[in-house]
PDB file of N, CA and C in Angstrom:
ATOM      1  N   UNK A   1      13.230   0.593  -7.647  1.00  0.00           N
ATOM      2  CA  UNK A   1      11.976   0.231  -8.269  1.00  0.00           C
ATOM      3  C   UNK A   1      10.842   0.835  -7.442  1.00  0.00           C
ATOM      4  N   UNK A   2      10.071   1.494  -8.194  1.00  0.00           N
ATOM      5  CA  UNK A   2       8.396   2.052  -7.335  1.00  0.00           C
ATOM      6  C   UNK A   2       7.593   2.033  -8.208  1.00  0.00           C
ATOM      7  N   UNK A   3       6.296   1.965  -7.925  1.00  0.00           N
ATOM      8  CA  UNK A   3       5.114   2.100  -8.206  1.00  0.00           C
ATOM      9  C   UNK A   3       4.399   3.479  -8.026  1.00  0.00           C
ATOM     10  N   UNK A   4       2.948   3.391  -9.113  1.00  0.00           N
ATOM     11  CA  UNK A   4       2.201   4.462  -9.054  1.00  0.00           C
ATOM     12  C   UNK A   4       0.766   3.641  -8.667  1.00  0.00           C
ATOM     13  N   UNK A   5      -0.109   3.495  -7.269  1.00  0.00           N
ATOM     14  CA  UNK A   5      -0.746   2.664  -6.984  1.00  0.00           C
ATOM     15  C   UNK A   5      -2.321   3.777  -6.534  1.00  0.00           C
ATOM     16  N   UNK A   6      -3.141   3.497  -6.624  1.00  0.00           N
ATOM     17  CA  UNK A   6      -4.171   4.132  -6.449  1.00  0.00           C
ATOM     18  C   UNK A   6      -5.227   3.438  -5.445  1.00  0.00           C
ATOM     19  N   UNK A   7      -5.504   4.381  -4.779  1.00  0.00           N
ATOM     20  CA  UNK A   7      -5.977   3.335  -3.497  1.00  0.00           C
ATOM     21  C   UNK A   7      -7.248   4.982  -2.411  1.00  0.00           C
ATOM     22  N   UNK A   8      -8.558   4.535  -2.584  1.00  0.00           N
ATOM     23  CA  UNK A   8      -9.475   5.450  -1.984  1.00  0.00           C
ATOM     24  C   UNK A   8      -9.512   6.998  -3.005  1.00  0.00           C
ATOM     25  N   UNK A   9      -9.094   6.585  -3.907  1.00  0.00           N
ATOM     26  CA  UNK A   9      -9.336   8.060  -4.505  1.00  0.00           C
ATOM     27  C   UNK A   9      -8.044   8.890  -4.762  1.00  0.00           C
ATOM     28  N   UNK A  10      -7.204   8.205  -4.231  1.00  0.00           N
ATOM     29  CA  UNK A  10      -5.914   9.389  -4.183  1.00  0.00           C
ATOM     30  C   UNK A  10      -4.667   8.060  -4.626  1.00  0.00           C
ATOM     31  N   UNK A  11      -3.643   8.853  -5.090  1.00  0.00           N
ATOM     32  CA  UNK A  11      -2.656   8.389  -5.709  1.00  0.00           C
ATOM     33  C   UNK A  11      -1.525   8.256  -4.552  1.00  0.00           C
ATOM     34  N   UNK A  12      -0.324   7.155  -4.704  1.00  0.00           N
ATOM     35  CA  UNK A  12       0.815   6.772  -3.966  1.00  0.00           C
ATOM     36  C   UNK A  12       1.512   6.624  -4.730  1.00  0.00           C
ATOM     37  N   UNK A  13       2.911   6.740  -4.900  1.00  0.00           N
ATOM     38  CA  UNK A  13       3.720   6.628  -4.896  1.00  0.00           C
ATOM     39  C   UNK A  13       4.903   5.779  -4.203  1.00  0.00           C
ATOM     40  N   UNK A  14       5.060   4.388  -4.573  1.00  0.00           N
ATOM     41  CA  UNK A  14       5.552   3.463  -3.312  1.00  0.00           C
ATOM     42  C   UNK A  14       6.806   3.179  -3.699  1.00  0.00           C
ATOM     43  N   UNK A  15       7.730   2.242  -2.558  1.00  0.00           N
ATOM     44  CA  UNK A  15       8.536   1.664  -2.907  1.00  0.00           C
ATOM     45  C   UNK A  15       8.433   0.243  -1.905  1.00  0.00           C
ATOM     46  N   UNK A  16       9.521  -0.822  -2.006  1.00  0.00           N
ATOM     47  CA  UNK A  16       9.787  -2.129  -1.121  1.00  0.00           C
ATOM     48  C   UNK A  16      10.106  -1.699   0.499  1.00  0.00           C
ATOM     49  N   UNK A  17       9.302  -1.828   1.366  1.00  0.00           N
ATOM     50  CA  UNK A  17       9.991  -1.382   2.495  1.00  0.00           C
ATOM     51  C   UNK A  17       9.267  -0.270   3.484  1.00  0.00           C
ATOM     52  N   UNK A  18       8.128   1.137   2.202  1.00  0.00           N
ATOM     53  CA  UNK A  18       8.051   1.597   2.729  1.00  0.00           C
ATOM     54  C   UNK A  18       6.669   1.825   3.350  1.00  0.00           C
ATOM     55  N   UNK A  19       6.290   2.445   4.340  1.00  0.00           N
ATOM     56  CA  UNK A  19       4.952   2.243   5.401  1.00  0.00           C
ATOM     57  C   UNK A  19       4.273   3.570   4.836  1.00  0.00           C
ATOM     58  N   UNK A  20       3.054   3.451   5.004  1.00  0.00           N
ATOM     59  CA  UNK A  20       2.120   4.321   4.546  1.00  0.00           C
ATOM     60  C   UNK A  20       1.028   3.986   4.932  1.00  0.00           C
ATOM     61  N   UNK A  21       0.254   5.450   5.020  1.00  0.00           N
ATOM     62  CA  UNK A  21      -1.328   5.451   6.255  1.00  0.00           C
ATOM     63  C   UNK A  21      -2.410   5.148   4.970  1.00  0.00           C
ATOM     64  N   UNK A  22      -3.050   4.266   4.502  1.00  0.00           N
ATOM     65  CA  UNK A  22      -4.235   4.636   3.634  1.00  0.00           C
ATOM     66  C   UNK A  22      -5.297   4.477   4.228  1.00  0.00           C
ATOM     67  N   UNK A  23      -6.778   4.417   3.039  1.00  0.00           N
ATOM     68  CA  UNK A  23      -8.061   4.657   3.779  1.00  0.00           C
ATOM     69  C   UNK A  23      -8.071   3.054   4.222  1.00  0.00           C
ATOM     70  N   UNK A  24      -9.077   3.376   5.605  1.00  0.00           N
ATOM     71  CA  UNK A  24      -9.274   2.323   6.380  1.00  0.00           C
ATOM     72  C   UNK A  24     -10.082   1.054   5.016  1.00  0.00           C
ATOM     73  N   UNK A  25      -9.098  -0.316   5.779  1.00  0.00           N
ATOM     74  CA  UNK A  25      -9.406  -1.012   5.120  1.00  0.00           C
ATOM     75  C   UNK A  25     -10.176  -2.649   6.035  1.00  0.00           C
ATOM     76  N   UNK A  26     -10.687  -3.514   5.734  1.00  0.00           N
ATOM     77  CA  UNK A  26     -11.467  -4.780   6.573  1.00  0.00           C
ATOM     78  C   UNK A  26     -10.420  -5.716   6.345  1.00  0.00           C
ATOM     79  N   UNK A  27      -9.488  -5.483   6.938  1.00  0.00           N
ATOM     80  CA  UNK A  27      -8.372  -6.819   6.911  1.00  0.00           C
ATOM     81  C   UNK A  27      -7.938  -6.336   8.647  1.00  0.00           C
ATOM     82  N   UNK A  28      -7.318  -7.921   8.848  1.00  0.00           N
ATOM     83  CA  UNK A  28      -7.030  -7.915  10.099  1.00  0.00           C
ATOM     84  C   UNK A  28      -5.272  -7.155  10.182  1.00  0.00           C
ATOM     85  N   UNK A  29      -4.822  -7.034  11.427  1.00  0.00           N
ATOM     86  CA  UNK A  29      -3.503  -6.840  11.584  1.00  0.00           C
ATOM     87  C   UNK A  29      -2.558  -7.891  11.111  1.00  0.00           C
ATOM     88  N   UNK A  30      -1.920  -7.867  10.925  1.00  0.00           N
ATOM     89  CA  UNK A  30      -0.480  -8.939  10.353  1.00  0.00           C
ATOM     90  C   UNK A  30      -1.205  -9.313   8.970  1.00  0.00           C
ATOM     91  N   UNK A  31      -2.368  -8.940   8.450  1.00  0.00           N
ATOM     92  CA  UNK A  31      -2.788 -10.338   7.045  1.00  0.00           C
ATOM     93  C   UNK A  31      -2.154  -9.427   5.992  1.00  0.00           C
ATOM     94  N   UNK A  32      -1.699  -9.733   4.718  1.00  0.00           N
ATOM     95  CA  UNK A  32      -1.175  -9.410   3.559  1.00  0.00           C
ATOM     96  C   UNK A  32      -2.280  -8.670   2.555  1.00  0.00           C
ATOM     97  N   UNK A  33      -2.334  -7.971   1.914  1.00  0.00           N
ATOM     98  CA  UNK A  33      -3.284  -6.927   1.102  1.00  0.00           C
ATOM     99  C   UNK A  33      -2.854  -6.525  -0.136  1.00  0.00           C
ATOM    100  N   UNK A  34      -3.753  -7.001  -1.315  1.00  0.00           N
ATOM    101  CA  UNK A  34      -3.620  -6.845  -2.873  1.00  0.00           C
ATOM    102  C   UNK A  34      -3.971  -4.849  -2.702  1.00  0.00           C
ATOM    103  N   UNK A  35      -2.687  -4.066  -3.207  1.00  0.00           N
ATOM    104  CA  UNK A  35      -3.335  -3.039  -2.772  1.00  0.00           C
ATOM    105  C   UNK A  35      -3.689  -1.970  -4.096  1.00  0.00           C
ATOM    106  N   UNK A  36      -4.779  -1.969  -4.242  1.00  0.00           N
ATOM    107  CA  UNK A  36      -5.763  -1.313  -5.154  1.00  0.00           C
ATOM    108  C   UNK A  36      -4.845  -1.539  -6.754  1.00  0.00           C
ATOM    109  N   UNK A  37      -5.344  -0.708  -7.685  1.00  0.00           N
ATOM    110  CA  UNK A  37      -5.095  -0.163  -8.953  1.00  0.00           C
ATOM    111  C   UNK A  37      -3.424   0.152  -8.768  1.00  0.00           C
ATOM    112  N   UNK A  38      -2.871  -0.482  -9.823  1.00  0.00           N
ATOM    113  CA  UNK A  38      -1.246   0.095 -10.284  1.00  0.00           C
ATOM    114  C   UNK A  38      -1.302   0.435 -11.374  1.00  0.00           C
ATOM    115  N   UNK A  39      -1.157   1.985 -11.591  1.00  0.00           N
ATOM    116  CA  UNK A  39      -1.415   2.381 -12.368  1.00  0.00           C
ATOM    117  C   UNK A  39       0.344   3.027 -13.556  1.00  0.00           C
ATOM    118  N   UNK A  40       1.405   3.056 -12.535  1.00  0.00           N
ATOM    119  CA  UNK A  40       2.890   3.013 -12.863  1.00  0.00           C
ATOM    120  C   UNK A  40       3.575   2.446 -12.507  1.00  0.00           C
ATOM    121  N   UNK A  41       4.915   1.728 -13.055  1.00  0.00           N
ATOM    122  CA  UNK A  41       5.946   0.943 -12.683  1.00  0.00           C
ATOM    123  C   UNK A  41       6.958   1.453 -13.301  1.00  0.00           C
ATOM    124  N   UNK A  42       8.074   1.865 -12.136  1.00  0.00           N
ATOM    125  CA  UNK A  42       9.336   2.267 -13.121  1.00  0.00           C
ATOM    126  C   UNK A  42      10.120   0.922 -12.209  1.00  0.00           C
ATOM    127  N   UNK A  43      10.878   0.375 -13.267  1.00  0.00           N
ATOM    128  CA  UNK A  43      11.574  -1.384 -13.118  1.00  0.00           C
ATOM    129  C   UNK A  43      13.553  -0.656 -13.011  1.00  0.00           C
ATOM    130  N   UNK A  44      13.807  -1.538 -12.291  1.00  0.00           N
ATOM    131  CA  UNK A  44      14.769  -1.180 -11.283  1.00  0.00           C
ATOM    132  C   UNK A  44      16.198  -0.919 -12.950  1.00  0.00           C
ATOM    133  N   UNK A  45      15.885  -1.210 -13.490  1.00  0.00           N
ATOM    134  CA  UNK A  45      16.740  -0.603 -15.199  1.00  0.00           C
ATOM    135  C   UNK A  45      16.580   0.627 -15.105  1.00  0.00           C
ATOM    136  N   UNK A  46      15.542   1.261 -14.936  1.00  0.00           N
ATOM    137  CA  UNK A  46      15.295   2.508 -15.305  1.00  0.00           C
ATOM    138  C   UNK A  46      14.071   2.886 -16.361  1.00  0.00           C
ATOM    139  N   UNK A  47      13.296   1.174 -16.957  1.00  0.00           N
ATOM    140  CA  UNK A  47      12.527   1.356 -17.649  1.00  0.00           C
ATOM    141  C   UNK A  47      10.923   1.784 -16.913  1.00  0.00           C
ATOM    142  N   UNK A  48       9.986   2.387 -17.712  1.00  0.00           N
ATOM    143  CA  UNK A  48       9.467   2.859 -16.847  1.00  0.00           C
ATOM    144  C   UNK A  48       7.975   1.878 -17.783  1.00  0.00           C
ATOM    145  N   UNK A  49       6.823   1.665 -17.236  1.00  0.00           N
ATOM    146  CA  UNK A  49       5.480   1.013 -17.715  1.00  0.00           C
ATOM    147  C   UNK A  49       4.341   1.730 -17.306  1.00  0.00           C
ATOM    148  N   UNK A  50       3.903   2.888 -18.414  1.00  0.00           N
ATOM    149  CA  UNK A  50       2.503   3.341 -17.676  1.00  0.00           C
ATOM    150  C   UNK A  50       1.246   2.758 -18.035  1.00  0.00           C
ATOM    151  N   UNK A  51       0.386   2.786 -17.552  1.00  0.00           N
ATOM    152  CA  UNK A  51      -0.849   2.018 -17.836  1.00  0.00           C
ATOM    153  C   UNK A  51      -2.265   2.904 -18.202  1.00  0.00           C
ATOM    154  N   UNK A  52      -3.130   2.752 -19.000  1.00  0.00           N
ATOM    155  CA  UNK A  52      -4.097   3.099 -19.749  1.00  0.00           C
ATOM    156  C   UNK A  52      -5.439   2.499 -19.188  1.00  0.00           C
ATOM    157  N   UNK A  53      -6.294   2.839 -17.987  1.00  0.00           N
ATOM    158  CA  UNK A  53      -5.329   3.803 -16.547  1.00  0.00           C
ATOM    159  C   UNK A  53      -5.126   2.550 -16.079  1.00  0.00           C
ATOM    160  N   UNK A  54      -4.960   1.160 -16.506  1.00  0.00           N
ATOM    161  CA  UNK A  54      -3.921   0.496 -15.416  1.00  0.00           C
ATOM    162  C   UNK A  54      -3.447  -0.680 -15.430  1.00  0.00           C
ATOM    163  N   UNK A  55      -2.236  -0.935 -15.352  1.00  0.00           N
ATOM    164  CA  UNK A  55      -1.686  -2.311 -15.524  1.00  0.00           C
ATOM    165  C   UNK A  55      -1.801  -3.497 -14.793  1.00  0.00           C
ATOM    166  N   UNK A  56      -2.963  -4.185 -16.256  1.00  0.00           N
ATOM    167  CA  UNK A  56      -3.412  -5.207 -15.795  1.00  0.00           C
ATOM    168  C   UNK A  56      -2.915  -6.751 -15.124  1.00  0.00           C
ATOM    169  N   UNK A  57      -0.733  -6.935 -15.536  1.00  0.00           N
ATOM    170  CA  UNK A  57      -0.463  -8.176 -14.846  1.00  0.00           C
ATOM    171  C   UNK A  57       0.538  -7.175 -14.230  1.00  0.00           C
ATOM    172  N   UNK A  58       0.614  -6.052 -13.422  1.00  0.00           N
ATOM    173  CA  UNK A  58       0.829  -5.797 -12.082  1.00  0.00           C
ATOM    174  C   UNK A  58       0.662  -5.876 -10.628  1.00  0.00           C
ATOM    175  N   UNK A  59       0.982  -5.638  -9.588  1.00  0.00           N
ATOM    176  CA  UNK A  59       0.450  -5.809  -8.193  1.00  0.00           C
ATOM    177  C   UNK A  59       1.297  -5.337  -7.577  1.00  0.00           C
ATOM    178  N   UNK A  60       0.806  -5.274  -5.645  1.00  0.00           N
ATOM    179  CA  UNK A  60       1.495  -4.520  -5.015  1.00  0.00           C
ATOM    180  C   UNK A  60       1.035  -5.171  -4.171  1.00  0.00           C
ATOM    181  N   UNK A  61       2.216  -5.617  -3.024  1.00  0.00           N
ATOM    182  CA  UNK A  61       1.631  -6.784  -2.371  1.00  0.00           C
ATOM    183  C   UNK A  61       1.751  -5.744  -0.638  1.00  0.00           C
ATOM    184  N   UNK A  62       1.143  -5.627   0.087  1.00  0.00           N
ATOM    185  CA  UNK A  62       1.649  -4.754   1.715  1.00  0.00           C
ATOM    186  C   UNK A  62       1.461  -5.920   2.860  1.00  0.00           C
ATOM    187  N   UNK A  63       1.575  -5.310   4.165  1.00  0.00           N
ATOM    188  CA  UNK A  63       0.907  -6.185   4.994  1.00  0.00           C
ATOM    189  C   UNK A  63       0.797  -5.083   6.073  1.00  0.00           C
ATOM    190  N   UNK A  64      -0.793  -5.076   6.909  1.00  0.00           N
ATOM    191  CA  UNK A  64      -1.245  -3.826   7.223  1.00  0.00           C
ATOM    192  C   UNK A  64      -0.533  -4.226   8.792  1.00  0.00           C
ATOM    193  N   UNK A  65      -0.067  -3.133   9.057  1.00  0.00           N
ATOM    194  CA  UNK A  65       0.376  -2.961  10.340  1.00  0.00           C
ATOM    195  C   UNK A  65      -0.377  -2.618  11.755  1.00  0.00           C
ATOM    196  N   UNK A  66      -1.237  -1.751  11.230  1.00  0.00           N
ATOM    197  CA  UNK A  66      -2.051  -1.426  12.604  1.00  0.00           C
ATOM    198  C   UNK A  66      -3.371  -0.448  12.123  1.00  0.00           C
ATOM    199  N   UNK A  67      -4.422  -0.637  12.450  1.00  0.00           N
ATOM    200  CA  UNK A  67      -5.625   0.410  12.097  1.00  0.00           C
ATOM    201  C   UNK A  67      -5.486   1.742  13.260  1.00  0.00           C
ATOM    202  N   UNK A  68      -5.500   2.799  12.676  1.00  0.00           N
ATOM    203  CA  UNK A  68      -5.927   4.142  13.950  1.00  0.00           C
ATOM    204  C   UNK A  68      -6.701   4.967  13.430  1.00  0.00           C
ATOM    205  N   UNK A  69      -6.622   6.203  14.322  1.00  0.00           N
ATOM    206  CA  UNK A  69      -7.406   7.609  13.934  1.00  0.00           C
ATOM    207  C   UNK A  69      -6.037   8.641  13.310  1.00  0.00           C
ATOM    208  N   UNK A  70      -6.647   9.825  12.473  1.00  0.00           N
ATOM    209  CA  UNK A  70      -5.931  10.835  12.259  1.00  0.00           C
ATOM    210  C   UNK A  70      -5.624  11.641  13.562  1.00  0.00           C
ATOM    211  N   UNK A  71      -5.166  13.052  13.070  1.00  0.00           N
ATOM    212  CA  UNK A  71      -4.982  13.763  14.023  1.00  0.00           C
ATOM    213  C   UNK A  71      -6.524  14.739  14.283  1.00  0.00           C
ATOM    214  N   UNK A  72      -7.290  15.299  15.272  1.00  0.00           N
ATOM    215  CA  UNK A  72      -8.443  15.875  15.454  1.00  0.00           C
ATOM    216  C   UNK A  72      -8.433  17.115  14.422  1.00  0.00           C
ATOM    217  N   UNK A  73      -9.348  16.620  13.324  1.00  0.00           N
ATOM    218  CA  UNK A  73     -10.061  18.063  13.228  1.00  0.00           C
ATOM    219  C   UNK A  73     -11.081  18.895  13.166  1.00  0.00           C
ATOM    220  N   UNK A  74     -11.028  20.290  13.502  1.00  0.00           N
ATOM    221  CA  UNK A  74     -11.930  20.863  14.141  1.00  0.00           C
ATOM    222  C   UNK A  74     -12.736  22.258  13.239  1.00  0.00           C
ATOM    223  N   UNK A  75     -14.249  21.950  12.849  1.00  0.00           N
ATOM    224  CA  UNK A  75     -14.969  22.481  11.824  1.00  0.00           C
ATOM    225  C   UNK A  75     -15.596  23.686  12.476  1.00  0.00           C
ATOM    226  N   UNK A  76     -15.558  24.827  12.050  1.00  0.00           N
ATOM    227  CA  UNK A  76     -15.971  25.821  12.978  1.00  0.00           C
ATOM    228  C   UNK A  76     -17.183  26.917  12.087  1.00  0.00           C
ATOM    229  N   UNK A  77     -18.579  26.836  11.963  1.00  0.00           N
ATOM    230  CA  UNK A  77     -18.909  27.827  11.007  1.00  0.00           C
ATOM    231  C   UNK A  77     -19.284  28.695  11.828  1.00  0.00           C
ATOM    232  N   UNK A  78     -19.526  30.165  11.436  1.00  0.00           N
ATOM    233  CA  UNK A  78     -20.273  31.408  12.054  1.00  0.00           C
ATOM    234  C   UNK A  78     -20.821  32.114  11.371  1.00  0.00           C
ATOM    235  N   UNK A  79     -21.609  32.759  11.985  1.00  0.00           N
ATOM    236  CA  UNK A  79     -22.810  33.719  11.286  1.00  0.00           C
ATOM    237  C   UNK A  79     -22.982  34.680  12.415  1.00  0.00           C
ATOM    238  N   UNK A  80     -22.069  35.950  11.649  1.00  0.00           N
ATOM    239  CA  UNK A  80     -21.707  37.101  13.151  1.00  0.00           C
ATOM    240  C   UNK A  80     -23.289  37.946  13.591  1.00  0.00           C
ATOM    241  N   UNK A  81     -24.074  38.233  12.483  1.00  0.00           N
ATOM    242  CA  UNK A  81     -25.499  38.696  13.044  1.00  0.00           C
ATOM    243  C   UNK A  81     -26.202  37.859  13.945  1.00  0.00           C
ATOM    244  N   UNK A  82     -26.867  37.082  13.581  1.00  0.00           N
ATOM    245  CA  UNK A  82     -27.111  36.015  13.662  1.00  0.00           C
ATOM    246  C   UNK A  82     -27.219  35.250  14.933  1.00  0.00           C
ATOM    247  N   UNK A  83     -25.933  35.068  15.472  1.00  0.00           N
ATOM    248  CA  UNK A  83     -25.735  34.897  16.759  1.00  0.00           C
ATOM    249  C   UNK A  83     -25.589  33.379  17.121  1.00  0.00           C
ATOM    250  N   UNK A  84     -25.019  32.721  15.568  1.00  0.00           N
ATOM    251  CA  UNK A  84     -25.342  30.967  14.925  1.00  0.00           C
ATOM    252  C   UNK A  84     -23.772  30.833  14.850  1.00  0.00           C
ATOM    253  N   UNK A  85     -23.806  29.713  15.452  1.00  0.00           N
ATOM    254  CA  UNK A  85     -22.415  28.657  15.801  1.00  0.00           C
ATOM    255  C   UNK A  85     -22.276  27.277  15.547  1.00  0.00           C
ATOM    256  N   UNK A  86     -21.643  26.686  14.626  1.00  0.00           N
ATOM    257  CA  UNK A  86     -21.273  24.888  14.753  1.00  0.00           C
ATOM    258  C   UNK A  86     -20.056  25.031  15.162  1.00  0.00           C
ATOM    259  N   UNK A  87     -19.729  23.883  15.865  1.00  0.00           N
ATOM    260  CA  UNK A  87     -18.443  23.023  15.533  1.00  0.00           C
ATOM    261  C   UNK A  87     -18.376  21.664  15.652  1.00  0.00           C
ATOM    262  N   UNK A  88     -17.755  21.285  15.052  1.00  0.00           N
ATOM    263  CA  UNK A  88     -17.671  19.778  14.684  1.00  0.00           C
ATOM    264  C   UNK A  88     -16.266  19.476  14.755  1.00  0.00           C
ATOM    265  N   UNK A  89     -16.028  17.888  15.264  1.00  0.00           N
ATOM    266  CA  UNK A  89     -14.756  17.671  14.770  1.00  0.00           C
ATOM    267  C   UNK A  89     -14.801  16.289  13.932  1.00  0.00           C
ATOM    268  N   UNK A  90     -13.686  15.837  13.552  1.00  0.00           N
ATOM    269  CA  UNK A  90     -13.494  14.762  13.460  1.00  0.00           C
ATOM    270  C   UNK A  90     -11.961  13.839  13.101  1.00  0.00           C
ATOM    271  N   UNK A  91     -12.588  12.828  13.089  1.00  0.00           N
ATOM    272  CA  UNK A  91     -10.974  12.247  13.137  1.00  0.00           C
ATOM    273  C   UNK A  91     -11.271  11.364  11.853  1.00  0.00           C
ATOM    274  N   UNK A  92      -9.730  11.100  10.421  1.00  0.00           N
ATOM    275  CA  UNK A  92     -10.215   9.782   9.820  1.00  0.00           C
ATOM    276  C   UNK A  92      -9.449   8.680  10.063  1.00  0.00           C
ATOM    277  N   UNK A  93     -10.293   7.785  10.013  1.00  0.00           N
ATOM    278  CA  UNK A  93      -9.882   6.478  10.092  1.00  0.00           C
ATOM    279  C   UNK A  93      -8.811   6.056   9.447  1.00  0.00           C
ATOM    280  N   UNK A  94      -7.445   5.650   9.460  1.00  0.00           N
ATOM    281  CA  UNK A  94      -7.020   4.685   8.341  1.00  0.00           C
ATOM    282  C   UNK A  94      -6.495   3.334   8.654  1.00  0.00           C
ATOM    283  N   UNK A  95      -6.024   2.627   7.822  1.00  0.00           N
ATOM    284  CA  UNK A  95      -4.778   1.337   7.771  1.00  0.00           C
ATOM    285  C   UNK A  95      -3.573   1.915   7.340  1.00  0.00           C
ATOM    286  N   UNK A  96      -2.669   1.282   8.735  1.00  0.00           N
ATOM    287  CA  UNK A  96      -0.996   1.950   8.066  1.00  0.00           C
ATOM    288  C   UNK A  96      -0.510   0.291   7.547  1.00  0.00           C
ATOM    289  N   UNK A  97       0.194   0.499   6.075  1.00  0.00           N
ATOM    290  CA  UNK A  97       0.601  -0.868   5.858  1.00  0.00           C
ATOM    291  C   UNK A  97       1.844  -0.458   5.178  1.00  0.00           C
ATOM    292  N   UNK A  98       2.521  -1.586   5.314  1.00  0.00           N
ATOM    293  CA  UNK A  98       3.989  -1.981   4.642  1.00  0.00           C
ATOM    294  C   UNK A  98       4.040  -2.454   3.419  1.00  0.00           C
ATOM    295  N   UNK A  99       4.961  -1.945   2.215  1.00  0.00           N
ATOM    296  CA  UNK A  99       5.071  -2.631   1.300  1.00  0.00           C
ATOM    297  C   UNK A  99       5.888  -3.498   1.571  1.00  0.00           C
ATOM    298  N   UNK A 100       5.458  -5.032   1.006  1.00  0.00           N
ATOM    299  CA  UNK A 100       6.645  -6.007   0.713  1.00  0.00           C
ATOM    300  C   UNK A 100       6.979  -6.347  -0.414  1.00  0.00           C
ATOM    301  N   UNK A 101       6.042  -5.813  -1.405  1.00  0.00           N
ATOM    302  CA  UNK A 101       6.514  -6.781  -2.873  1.00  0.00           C
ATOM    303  C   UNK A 101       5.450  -5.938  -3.806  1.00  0.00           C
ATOM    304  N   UNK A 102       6.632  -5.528  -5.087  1.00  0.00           N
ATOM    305  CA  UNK A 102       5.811  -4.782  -6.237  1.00  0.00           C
ATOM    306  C   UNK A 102       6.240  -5.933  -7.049  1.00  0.00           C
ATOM    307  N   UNK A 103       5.108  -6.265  -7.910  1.00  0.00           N
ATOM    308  CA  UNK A 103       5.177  -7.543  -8.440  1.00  0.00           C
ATOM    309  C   UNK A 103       4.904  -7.253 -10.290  1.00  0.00           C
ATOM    310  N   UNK A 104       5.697  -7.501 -10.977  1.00  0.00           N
ATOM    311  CA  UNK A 104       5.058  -7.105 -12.865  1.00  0.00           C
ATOM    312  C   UNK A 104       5.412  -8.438 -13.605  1.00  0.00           C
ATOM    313  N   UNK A 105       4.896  -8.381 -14.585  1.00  0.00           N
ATOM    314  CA  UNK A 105       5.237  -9.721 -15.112  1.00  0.00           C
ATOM    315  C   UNK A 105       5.317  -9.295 -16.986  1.00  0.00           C
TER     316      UNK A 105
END
């Protein structure tokens, strides 16, 4: 059984069990998290439920494991006449959380 769950703009693909980095979220460590829009359910038959864009007595239940940073990255523009340089970096934020429970009714 997995889900099609939508969460910061971008789409997941989940199952029971498995851990995943999303956008940083205001919940503490160990607390449980309704996690965004479910927008697919394929049910452990093989039947599948898509949603118009989303199924309204679905859910997806996680519990966030730990907040961090990405890996550094590094923005570099140039302008070879000129003699003009940026760089920037940055890191993003996320929440890594666990699924425990895809829930349909």
């Amino acid at each position: 059984m997995y889900a099609v769950i939508d969460n910061g703009g971008k789409q997941y693909k989940v199952q029971e069990g498995q851990r995943l980095k999303l956008e940083k979220m205001d919940v503490e460590e160990g607390e449980t998290v309704d996690l965004g829009r479910v927008l697919m359910i394929s049910g452990p038959n093989g039947e599948t439920r898509i949603g118009t864009p989303e199924l309204e007595d679905a859910a997806v239940h996680g519990r966030v494991i730990r907040h961090g940073k990405g890996p550094k990255l590094t923005m570099l523009r140039y302008r070879g006449s000129k003699n003009w340089r940026s760089k920037k970096g940055h890191r993003q934020p996320y929440t890594a959380v666990e699924i425990e429970e895809i829930e349909e009714s």
